[in-house]
C-alpha atoms as a PDB file:
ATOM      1  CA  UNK A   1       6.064   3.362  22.667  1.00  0.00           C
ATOM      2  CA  UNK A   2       8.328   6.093  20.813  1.00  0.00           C
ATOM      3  CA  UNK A   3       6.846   9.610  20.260  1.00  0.00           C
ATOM      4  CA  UNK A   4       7.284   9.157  16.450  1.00  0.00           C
ATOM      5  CA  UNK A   5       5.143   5.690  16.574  1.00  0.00           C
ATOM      6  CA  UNK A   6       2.414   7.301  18.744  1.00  0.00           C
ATOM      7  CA  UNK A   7       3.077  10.684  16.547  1.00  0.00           C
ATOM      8  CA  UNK A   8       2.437   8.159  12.965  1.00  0.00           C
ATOM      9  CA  UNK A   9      -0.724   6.359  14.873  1.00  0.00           C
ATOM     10  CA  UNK A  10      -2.568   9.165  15.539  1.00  0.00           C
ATOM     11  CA  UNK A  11      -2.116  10.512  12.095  1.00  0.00           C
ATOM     12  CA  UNK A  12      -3.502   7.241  11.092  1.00  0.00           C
ATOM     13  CA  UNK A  13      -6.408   7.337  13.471  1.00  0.00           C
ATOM     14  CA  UNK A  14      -7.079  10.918  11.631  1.00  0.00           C
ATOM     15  CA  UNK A  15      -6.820   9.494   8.137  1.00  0.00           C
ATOM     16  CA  UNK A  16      -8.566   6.191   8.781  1.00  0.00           C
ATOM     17  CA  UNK A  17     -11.630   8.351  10.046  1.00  0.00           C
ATOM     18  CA  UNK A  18     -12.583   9.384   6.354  1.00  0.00           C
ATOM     19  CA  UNK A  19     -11.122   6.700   4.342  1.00  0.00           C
ATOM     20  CA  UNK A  20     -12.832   3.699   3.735  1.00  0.00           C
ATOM     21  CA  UNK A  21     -12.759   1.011   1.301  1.00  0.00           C
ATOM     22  CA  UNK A  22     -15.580  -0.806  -0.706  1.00  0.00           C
ATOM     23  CA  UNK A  23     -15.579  -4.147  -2.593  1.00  0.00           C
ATOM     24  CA  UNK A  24     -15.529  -2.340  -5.905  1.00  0.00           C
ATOM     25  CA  UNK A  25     -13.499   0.589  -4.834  1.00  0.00           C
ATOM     26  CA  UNK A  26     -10.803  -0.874  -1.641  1.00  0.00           C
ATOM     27  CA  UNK A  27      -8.786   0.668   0.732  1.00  0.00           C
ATOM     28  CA  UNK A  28      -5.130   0.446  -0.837  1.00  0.00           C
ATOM     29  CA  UNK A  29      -3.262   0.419   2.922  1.00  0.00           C
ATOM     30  CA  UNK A  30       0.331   0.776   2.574  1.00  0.00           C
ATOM     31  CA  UNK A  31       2.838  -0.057   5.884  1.00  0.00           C
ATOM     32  CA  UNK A  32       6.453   0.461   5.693  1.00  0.00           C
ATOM     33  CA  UNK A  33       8.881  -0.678   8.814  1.00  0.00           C
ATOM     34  CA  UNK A  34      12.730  -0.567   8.279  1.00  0.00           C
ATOM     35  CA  UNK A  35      13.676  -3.213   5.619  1.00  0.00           C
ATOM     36  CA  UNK A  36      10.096  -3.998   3.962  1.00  0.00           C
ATOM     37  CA  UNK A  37       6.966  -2.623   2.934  1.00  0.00           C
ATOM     38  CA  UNK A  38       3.832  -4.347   2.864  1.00  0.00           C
ATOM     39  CA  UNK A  39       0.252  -3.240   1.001  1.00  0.00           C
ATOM     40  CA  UNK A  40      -2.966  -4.502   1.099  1.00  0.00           C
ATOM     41  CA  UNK A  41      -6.176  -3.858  -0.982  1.00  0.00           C
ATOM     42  CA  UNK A  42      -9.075  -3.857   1.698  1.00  0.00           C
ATOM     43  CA  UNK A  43     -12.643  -4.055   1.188  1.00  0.00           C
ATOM     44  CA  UNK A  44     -13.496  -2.360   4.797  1.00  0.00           C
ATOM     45  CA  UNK A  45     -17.401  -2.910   4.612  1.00  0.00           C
ATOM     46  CA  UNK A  46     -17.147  -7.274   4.628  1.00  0.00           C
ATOM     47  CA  UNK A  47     -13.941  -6.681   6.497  1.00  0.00           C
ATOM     48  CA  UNK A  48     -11.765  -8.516   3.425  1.00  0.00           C
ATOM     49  CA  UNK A  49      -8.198  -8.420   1.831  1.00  0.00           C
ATOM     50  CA  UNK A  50      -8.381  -8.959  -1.422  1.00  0.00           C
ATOM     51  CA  UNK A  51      -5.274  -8.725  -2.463  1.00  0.00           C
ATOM     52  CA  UNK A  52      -1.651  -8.137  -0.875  1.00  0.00           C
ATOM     53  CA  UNK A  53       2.275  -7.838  -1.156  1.00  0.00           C
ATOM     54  CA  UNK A  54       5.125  -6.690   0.278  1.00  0.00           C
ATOM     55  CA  UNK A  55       8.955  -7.105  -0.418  1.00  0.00           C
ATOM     56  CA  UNK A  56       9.107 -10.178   1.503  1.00  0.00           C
ATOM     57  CA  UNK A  57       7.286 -11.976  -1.669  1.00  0.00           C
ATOM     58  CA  UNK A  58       9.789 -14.165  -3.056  1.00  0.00           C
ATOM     59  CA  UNK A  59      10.835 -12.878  -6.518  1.00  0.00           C
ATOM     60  CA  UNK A  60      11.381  -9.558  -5.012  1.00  0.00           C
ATOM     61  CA  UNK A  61      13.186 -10.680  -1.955  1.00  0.00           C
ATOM     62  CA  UNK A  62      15.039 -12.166  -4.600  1.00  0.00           C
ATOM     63  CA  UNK A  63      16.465  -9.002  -6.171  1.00  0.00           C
ATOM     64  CA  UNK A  64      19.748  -6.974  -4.811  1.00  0.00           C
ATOM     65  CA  UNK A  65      18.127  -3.411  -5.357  1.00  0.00           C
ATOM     66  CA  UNK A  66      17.502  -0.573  -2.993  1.00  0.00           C
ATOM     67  CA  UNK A  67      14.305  -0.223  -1.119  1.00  0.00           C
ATOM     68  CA  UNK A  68      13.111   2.164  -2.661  1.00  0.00           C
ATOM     69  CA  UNK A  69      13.069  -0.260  -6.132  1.00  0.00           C
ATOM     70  CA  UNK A  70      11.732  -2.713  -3.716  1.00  0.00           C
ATOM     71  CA  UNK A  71       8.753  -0.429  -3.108  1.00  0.00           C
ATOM     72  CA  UNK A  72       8.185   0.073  -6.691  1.00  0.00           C
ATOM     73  CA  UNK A  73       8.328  -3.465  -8.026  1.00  0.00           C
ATOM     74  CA  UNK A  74       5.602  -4.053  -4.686  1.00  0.00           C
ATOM     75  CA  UNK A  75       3.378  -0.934  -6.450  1.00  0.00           C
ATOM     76  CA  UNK A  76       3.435  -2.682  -9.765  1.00  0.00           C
ATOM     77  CA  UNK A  77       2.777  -6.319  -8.605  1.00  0.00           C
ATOM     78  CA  UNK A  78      -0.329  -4.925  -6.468  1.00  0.00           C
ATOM     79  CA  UNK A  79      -1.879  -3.121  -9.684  1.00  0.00           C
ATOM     80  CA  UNK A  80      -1.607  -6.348 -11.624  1.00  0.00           C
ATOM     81  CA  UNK A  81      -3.386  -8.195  -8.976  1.00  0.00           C
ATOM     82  CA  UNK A  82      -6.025  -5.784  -8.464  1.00  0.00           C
ATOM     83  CA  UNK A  83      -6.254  -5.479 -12.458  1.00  0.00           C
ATOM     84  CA  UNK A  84      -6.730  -9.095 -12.373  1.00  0.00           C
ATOM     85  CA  UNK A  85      -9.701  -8.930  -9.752  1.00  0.00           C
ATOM     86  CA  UNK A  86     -11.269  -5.991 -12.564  1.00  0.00           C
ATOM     87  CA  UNK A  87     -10.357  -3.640  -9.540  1.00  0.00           C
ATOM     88  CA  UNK A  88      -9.098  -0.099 -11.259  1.00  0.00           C
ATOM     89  CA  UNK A  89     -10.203   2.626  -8.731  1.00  0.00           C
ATOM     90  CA  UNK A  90      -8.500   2.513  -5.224  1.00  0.00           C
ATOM     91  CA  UNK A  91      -8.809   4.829  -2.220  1.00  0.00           C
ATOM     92  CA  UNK A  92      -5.012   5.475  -0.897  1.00  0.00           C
ATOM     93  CA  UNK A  93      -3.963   4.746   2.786  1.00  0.00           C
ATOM     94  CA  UNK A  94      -0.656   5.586   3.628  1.00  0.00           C
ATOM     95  CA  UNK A  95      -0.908   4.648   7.143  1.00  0.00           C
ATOM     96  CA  UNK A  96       0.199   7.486   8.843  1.00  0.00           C
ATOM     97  CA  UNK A  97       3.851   7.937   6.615  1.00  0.00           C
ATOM     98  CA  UNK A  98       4.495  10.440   5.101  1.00  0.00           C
ATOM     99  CA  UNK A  99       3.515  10.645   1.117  1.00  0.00           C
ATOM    100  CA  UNK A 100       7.008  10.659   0.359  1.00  0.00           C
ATOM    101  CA  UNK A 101      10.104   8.322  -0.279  1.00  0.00           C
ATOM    102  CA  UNK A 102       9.156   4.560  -0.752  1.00  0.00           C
ATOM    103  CA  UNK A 103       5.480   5.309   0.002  1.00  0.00           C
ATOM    104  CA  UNK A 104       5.661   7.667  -3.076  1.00  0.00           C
ATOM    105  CA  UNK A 105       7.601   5.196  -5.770  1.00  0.00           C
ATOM    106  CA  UNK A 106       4.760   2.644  -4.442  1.00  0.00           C
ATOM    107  CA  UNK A 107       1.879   4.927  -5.416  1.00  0.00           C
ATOM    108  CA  UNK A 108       3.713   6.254  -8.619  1.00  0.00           C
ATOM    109  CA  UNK A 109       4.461   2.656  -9.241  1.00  0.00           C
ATOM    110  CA  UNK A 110       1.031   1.528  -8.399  1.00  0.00           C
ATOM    111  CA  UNK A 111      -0.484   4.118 -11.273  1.00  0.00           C
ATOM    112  CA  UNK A 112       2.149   3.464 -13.504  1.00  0.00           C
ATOM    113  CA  UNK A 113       0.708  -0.207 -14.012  1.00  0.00           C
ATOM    114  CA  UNK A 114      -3.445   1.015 -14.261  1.00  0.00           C
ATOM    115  CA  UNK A 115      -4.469   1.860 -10.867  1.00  0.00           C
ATOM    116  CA  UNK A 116      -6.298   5.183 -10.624  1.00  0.00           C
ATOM    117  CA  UNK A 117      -6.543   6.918  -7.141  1.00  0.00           C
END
């Protein structure tokens, strides 16, 4: 494994040991590779996603933007489906990245549309 992978994992290992998601309050884990980024609302206690996306979905895959606008349409479309579950609190997880870049327009995005975290 690269340094920078084991470098990211251990961060994660750090982060994960203090957050932790509940059915009314989930774990909002965010993973970016390369091309895509994918998020997932977690409910860590029943072991549950209850919601997910990524830019992979098919009417964002769809649009000829930059990443970065990738990430943000992927903030706004998890909001609406964790809105739409009454979720309005998350707790953040950015996996390890770095809270900048296309982890930042997803969490700016992500509050934008009603999430509060």
């Amino acid at each position: 494994m690269d340094n920078k992978v084991i470098a990211r994992k251990k961060i994660h290992y750090r982060i994960r040991k203090r957050v932790t998601g509940v059915a009314s309050k989930p774990r909002m884990s965010v993973y970016r590779s390369n091309g895509d980024i994918y998020v997932q609302l977690i409910d860590d206690v029943n072991g549950n996603t209850l919601a997910a996306s990524s830019s992979r979905d098919k009417d964002i895959a769809a649009q000829k933007v930059t990443k970065t606008e990738k990430s943000k349409l992927v903030g706004a479309v998890i909001a609406r489906k964790a809105l739409d579950l009454g979720i309005e609190k998350v707790v953040f997880d950015r996996g390890g990245f770095l809270y900048h870049g296309r982890i930042k327009a997803l969490a700016d995005s992500a509050r934008e549309a009603g999430l509060n975290f």
